[in-house]
PDB file of N, CA and C in Angstrom:
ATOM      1  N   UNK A   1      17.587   2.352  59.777  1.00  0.00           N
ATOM      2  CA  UNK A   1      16.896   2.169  58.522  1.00  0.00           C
ATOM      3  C   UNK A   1      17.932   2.049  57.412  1.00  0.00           C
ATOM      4  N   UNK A   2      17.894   1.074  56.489  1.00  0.00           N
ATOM      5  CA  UNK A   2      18.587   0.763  55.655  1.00  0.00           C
ATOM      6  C   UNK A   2      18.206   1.305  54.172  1.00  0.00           C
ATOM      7  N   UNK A   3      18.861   2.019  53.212  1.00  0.00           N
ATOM      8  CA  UNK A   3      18.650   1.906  52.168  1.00  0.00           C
ATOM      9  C   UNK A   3      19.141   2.000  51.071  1.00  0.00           C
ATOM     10  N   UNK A   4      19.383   0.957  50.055  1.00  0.00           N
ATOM     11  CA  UNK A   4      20.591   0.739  49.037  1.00  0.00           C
ATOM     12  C   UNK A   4      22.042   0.568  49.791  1.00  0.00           C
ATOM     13  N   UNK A   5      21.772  -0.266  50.829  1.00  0.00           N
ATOM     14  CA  UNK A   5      23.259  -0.774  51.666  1.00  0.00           C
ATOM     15  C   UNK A   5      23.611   0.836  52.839  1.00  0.00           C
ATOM     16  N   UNK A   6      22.574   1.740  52.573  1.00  0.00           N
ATOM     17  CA  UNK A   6      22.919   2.567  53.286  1.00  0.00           C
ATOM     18  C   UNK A   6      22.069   2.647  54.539  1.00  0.00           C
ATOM     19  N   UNK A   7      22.865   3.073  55.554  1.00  0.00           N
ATOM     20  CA  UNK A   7      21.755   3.423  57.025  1.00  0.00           C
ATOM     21  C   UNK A   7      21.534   4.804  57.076  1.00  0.00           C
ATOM     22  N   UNK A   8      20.464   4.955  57.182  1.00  0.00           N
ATOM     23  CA  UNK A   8      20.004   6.160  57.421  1.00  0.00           C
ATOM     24  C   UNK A   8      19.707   6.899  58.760  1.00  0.00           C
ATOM     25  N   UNK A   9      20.102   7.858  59.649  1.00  0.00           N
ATOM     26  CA  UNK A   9      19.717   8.541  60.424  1.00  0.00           C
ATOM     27  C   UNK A   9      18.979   9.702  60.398  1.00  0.00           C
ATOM     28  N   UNK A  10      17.889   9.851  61.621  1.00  0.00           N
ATOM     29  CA  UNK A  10      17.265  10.877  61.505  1.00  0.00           C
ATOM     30  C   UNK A  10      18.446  12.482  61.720  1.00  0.00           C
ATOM     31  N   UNK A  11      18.452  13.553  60.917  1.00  0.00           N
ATOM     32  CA  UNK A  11      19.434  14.327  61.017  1.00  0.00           C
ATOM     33  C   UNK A  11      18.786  15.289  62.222  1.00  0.00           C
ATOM     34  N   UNK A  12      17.187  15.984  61.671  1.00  0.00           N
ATOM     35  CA  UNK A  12      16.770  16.880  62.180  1.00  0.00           C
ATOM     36  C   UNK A  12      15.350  16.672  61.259  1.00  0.00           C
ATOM     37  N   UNK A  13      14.729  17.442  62.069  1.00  0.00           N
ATOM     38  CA  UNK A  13      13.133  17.916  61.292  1.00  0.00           C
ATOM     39  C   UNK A  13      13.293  18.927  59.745  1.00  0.00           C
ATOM     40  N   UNK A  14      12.660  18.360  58.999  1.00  0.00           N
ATOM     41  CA  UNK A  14      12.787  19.452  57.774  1.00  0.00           C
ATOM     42  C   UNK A  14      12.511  21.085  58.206  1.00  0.00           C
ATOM     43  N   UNK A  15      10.913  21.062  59.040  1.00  0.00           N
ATOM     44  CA  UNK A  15      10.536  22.167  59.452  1.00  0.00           C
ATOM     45  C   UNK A  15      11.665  22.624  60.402  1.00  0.00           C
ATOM     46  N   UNK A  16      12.500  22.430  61.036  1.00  0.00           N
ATOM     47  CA  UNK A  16      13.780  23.104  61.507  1.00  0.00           C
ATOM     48  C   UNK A  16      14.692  23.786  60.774  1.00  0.00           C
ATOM     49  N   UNK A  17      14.773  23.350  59.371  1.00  0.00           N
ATOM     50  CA  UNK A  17      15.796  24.178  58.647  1.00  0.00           C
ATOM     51  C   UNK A  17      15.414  25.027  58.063  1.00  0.00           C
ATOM     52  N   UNK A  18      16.032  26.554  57.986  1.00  0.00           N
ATOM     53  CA  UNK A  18      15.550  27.856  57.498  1.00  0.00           C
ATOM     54  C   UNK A  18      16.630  27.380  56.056  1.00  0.00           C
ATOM     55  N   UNK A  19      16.095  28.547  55.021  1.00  0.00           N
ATOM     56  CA  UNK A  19      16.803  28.380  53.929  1.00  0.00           C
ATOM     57  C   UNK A  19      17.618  28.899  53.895  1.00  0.00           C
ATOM     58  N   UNK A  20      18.986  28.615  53.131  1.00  0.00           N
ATOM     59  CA  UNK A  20      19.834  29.132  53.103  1.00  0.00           C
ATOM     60  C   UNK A  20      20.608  29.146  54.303  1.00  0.00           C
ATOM     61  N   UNK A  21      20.245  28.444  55.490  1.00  0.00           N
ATOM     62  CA  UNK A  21      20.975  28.163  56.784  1.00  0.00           C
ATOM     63  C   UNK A  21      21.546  27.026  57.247  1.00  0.00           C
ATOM     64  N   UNK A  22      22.791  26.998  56.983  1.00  0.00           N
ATOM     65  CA  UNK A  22      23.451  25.524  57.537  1.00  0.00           C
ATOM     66  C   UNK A  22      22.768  24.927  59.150  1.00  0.00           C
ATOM     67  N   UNK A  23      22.779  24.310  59.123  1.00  0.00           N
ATOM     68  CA  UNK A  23      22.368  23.234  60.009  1.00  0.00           C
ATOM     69  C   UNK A  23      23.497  22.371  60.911  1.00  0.00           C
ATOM     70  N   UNK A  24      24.020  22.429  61.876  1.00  0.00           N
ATOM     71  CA  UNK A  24      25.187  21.863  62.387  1.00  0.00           C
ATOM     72  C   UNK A  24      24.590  20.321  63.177  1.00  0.00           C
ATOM     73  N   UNK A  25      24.976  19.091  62.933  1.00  0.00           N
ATOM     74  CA  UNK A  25      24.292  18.121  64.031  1.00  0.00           C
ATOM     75  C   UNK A  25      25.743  16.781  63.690  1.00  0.00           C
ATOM     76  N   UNK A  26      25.329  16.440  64.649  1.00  0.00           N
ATOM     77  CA  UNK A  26      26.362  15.084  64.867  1.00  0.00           C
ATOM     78  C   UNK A  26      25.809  13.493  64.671  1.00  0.00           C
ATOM     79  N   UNK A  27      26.073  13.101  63.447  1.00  0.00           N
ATOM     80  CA  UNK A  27      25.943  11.717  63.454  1.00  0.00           C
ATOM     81  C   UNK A  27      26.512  10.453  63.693  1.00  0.00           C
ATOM     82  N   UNK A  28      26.367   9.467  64.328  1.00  0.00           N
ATOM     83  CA  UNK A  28      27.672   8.472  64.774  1.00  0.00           C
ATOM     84  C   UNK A  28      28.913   8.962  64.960  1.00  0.00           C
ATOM     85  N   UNK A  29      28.834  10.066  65.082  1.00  0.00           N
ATOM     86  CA  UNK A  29      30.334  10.882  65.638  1.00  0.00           C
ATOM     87  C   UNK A  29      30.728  11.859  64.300  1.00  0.00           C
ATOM     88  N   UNK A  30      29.480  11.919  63.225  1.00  0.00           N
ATOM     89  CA  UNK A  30      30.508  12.884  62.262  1.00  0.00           C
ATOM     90  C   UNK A  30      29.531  13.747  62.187  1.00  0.00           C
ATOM     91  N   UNK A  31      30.795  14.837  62.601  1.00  0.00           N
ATOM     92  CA  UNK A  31      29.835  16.238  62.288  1.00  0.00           C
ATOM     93  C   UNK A  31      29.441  16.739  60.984  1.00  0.00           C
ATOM     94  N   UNK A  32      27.926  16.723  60.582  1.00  0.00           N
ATOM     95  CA  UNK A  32      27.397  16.988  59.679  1.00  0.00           C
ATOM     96  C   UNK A  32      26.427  18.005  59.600  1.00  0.00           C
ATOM     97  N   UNK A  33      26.677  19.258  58.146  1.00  0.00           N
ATOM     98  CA  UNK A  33      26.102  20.245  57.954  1.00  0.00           C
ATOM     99  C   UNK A  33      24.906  20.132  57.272  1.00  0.00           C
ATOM    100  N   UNK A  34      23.568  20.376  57.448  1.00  0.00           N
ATOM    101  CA  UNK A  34      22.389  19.785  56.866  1.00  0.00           C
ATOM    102  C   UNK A  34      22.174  21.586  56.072  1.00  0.00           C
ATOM    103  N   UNK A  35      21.651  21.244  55.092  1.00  0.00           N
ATOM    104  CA  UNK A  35      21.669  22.499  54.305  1.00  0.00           C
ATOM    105  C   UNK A  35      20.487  22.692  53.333  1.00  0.00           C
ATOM    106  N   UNK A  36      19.189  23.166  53.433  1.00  0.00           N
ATOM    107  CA  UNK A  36      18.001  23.219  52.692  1.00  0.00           C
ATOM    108  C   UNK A  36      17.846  24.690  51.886  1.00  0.00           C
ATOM    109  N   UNK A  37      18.698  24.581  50.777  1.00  0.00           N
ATOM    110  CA  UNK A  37      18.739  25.321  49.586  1.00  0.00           C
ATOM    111  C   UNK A  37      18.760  25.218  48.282  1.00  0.00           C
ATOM    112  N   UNK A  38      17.649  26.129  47.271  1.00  0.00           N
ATOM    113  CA  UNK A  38      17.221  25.896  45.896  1.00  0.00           C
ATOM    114  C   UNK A  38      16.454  24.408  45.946  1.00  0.00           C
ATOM    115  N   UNK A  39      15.255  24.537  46.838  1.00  0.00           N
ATOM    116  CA  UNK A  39      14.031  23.615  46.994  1.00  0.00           C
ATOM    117  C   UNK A  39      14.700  22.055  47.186  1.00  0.00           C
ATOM    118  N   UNK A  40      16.296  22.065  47.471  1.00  0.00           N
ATOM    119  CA  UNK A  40      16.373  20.621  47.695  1.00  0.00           C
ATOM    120  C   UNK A  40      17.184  20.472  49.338  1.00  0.00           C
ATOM    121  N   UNK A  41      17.182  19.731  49.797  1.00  0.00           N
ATOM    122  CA  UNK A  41      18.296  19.054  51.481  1.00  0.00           C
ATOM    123  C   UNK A  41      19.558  18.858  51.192  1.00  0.00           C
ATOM    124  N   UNK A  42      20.540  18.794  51.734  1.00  0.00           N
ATOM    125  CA  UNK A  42      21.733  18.690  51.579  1.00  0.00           C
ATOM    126  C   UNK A  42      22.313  18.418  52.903  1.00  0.00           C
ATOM    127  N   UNK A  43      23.346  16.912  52.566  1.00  0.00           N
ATOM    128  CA  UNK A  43      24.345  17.174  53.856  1.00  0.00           C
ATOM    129  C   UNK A  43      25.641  17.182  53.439  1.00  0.00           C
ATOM    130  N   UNK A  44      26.347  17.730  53.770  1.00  0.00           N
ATOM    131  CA  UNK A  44      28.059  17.667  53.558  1.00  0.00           C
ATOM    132  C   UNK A  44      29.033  17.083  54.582  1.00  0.00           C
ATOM    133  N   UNK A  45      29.582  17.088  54.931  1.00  0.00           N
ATOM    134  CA  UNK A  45      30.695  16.996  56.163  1.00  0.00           C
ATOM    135  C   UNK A  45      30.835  18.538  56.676  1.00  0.00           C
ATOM    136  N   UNK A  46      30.759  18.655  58.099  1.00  0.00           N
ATOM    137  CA  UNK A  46      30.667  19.816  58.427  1.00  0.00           C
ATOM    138  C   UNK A  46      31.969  20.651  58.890  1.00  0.00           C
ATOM    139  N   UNK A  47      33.318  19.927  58.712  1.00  0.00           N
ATOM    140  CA  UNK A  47      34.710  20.555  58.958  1.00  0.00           C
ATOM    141  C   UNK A  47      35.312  20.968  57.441  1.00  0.00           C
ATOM    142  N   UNK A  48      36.129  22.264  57.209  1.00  0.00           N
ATOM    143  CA  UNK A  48      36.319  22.398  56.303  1.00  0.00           C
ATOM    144  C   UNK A  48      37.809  21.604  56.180  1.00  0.00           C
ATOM    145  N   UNK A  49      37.955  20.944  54.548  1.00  0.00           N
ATOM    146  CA  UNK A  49      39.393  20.226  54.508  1.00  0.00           C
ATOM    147  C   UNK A  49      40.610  21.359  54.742  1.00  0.00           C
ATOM    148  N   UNK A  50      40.261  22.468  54.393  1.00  0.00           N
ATOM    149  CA  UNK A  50      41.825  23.437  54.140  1.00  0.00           C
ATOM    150  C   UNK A  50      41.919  23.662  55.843  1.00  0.00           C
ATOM    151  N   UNK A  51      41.438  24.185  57.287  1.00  0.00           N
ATOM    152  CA  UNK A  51      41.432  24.731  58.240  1.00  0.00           C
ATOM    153  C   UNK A  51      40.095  24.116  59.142  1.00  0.00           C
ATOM    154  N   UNK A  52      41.006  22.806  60.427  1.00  0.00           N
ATOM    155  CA  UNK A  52      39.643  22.439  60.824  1.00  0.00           C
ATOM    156  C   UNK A  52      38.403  23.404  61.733  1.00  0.00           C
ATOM    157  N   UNK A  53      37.789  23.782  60.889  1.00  0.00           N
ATOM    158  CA  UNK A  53      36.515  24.815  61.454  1.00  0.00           C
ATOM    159  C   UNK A  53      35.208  24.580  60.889  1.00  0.00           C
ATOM    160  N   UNK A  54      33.462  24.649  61.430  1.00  0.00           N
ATOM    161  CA  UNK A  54      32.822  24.281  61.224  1.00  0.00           C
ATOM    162  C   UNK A  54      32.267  25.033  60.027  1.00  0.00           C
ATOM    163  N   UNK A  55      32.038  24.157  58.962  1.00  0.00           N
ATOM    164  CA  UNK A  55      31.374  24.931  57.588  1.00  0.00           C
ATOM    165  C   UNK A  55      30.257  25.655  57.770  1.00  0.00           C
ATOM    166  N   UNK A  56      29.007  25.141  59.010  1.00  0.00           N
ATOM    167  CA  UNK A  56      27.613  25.460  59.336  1.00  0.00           C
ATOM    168  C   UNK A  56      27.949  26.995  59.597  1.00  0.00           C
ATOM    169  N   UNK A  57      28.949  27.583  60.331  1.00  0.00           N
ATOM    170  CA  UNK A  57      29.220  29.114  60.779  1.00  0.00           C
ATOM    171  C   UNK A  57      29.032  29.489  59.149  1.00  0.00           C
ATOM    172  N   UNK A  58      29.274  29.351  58.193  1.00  0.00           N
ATOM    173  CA  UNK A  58      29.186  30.023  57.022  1.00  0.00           C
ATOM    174  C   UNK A  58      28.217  30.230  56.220  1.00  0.00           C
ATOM    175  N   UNK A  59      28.485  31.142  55.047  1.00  0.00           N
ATOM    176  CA  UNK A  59      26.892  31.378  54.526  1.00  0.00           C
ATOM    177  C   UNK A  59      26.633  30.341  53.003  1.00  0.00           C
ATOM    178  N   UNK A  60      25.646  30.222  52.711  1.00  0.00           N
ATOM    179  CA  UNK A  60      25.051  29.165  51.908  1.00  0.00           C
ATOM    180  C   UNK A  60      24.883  30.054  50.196  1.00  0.00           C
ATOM    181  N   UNK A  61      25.824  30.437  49.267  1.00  0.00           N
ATOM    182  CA  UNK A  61      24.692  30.532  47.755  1.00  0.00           C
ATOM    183  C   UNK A  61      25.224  30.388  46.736  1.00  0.00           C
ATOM    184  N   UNK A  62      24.446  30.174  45.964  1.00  0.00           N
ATOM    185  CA  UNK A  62      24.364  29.367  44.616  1.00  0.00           C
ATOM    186  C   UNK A  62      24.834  27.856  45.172  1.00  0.00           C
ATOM    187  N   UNK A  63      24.311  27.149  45.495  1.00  0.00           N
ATOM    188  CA  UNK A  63      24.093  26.010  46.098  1.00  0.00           C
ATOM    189  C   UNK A  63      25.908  25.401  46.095  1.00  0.00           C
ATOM    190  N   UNK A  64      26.318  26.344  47.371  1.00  0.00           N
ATOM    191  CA  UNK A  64      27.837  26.180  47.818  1.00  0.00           C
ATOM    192  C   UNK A  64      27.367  26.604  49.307  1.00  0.00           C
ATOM    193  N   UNK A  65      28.379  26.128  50.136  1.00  0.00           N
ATOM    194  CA  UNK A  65      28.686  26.725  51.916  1.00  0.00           C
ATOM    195  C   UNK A  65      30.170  26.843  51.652  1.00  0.00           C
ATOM    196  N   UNK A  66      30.060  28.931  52.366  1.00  0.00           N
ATOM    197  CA  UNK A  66      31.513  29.368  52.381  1.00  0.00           C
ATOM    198  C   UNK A  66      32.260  29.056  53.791  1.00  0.00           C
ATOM    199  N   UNK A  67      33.400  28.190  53.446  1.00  0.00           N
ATOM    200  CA  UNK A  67      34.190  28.249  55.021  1.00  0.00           C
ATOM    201  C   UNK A  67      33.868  29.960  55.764  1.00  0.00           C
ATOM    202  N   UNK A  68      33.694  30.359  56.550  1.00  0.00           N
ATOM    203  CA  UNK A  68      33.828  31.724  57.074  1.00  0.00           C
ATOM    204  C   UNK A  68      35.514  31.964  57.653  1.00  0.00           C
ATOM    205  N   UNK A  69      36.495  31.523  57.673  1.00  0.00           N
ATOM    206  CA  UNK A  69      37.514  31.546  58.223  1.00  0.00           C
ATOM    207  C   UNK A  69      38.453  32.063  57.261  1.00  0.00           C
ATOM    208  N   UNK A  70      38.667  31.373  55.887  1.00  0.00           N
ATOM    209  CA  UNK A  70      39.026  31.843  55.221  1.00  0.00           C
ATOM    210  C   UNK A  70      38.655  32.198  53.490  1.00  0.00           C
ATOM    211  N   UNK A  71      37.273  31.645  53.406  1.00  0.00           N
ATOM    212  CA  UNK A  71      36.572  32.034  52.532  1.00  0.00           C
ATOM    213  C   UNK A  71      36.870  30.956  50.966  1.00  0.00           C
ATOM    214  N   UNK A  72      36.753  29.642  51.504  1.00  0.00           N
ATOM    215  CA  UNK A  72      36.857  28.495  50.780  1.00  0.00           C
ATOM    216  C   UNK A  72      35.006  28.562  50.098  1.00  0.00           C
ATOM    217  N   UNK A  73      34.420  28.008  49.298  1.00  0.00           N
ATOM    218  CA  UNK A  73      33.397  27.755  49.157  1.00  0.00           C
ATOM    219  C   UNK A  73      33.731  26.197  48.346  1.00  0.00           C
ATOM    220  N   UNK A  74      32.289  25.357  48.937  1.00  0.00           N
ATOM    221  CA  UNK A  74      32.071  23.783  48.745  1.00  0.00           C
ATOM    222  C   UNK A  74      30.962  23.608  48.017  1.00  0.00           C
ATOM    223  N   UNK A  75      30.831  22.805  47.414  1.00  0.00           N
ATOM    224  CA  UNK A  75      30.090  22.754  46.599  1.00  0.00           C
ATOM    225  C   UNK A  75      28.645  21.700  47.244  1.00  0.00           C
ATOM    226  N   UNK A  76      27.511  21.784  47.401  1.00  0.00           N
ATOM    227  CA  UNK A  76      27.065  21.130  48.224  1.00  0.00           C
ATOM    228  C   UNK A  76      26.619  19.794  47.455  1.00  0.00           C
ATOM    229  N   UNK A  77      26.593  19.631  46.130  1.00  0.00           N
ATOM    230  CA  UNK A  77      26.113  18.653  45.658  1.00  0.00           C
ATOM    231  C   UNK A  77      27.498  17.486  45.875  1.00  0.00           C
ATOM    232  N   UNK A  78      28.654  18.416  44.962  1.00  0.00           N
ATOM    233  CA  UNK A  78      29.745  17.595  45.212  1.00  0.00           C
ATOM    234  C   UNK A  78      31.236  17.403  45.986  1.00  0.00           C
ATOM    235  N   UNK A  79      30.609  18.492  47.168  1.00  0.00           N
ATOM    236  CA  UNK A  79      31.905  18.502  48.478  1.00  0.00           C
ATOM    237  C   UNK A  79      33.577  19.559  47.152  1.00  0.00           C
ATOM    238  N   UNK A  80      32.908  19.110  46.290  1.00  0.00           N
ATOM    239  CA  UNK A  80      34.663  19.909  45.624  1.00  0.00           C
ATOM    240  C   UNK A  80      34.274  21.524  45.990  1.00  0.00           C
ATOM    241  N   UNK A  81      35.532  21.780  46.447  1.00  0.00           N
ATOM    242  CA  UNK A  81      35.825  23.158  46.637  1.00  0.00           C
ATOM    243  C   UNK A  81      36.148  24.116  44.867  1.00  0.00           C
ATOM    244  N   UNK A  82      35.337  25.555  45.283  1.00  0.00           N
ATOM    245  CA  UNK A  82      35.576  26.113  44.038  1.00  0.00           C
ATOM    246  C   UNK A  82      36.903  27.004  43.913  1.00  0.00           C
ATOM    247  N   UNK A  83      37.821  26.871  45.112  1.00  0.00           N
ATOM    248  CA  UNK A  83      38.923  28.300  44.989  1.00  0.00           C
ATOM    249  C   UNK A  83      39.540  27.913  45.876  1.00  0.00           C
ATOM    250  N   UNK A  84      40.810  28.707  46.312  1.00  0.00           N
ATOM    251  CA  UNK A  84      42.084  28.610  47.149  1.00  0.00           C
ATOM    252  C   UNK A  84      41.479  28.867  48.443  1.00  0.00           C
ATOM    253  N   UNK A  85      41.612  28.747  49.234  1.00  0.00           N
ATOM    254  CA  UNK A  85      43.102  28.126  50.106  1.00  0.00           C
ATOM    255  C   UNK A  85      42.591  26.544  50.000  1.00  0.00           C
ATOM    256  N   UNK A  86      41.447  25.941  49.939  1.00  0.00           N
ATOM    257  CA  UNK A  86      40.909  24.565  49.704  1.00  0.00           C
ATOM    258  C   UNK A  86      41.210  23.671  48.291  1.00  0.00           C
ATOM    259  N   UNK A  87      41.828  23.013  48.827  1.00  0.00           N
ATOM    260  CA  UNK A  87      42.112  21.881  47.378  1.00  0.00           C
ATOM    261  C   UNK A  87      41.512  20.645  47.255  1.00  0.00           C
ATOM    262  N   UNK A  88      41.258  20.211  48.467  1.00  0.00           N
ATOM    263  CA  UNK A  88      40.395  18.819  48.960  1.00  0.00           C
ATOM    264  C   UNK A  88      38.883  18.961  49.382  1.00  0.00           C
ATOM    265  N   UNK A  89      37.904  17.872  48.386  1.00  0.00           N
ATOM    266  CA  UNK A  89      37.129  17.984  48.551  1.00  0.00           C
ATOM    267  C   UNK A  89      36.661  17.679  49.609  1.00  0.00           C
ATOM    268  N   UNK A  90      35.441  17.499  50.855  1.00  0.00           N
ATOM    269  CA  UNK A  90      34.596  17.339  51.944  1.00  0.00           C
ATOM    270  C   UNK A  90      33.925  16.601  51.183  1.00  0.00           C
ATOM    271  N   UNK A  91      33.724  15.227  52.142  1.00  0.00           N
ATOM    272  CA  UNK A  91      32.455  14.283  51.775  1.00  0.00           C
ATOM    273  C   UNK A  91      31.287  15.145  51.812  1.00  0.00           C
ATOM    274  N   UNK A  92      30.422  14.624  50.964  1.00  0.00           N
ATOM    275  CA  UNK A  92      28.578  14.527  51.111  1.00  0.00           C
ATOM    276  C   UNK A  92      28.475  13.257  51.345  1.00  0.00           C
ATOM    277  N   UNK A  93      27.145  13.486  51.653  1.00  0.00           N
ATOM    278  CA  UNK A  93      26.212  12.560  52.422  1.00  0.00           C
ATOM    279  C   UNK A  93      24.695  12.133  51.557  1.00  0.00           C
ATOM    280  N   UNK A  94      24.114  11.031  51.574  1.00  0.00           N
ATOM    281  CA  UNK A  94      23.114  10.811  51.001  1.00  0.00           C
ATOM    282  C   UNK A  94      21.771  11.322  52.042  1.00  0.00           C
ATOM    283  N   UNK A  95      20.519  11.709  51.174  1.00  0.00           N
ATOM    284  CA  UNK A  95      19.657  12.691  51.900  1.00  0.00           C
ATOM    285  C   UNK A  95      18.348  12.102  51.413  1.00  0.00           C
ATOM    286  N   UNK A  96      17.707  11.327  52.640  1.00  0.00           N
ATOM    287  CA  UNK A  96      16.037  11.197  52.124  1.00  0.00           C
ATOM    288  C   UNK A  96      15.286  11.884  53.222  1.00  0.00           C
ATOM    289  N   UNK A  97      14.169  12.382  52.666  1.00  0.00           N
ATOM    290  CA  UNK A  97      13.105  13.205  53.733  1.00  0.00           C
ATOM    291  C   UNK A  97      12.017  11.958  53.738  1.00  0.00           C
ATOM    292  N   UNK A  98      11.335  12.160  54.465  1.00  0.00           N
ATOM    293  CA  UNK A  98      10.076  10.933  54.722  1.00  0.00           C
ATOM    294  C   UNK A  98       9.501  11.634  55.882  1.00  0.00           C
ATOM    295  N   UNK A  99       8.419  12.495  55.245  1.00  0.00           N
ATOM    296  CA  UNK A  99       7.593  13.321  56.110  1.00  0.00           C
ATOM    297  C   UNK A  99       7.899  14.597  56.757  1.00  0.00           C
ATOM    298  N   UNK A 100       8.692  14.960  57.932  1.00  0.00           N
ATOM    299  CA  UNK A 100       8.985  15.843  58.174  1.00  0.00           C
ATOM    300  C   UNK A 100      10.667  15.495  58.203  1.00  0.00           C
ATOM    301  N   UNK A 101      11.060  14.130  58.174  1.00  0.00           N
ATOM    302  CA  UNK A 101      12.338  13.926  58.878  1.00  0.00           C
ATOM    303  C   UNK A 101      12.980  14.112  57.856  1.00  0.00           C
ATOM    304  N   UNK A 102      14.173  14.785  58.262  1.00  0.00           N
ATOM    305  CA  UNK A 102      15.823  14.804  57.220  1.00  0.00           C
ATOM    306  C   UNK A 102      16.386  13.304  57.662  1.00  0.00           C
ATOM    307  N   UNK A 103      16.958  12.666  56.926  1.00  0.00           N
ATOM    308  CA  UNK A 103      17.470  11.453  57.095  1.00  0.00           C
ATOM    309  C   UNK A 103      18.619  11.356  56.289  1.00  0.00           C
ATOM    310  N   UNK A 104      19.859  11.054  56.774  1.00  0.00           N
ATOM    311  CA  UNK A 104      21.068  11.347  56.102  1.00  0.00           C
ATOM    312  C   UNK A 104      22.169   9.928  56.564  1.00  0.00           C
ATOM    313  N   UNK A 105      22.601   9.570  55.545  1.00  0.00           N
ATOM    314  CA  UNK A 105      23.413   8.557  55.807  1.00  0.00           C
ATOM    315  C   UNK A 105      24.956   8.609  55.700  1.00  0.00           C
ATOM    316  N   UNK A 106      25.925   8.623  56.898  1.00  0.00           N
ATOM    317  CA  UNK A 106      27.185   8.829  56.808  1.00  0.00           C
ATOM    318  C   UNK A 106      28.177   7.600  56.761  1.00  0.00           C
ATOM    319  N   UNK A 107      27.436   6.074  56.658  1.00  0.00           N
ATOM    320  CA  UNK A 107      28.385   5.152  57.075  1.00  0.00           C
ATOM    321  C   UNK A 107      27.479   4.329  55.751  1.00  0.00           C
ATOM    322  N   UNK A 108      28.518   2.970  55.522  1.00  0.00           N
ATOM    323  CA  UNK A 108      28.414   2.467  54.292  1.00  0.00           C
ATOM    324  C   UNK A 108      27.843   1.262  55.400  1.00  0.00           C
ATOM    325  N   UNK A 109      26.710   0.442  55.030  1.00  0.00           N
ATOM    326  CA  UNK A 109      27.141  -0.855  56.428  1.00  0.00           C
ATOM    327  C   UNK A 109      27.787  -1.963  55.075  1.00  0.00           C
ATOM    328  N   UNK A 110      28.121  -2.885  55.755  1.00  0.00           N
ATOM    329  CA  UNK A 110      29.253  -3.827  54.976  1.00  0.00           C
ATOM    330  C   UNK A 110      28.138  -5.222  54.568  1.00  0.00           C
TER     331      UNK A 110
END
């Protein structure tokens, strides 16, 4: 599914995501953290830039996911990290729901 030059994949069911609980799933090969907190969806890139480890192990608030490894927090709207040891931001991802489905797009098509 295409939209605004973007493809969209199904990520997961909305009714699957608890709040405040990262979501770990793999799209065309990129691991992506689906994240349903403060009434909106969210996907990020699910490796943190400072230490490659999965962001989903971490906890979700004030609409950030903390690396658990070494305690980076990301910002989920805009992948920028708020503090040390992380200096580089993590992509996001674009996010439409359509019914129950999370739909998240990780690739640009050309």
């Amino acid at each position: 599914m295409t939209f605004d030059g973007a493809r969209f994949i199904r990520a997961c069911g909305l009714s699957e995501l608890a709040e405040d609980t990262p979501k770990r799933v793999e799209l065309d090969g990129t691991p992506v953290s689906v994240v349903h907190t403060e009434g909106e969806v969210f996907a990020i890139h699910d490796i943190c830039s400072h230490a490659n480890v999965s962001l989903s192990e971490g906890e979700v608030e004030d609409c950030q996911i903390e690396c658990w490894l070494h305690g980076s927090a990301f910002d989920l709207r805009t992948g920028k990290p708020s503090g040390l040891p992380a200096t580089r931001p993590v992509p996001v991802y674009p996010v439409k729901i359509e019914g129950d489905d999370v739909l998240v797009s990780v690739t640009q098509e050309s």
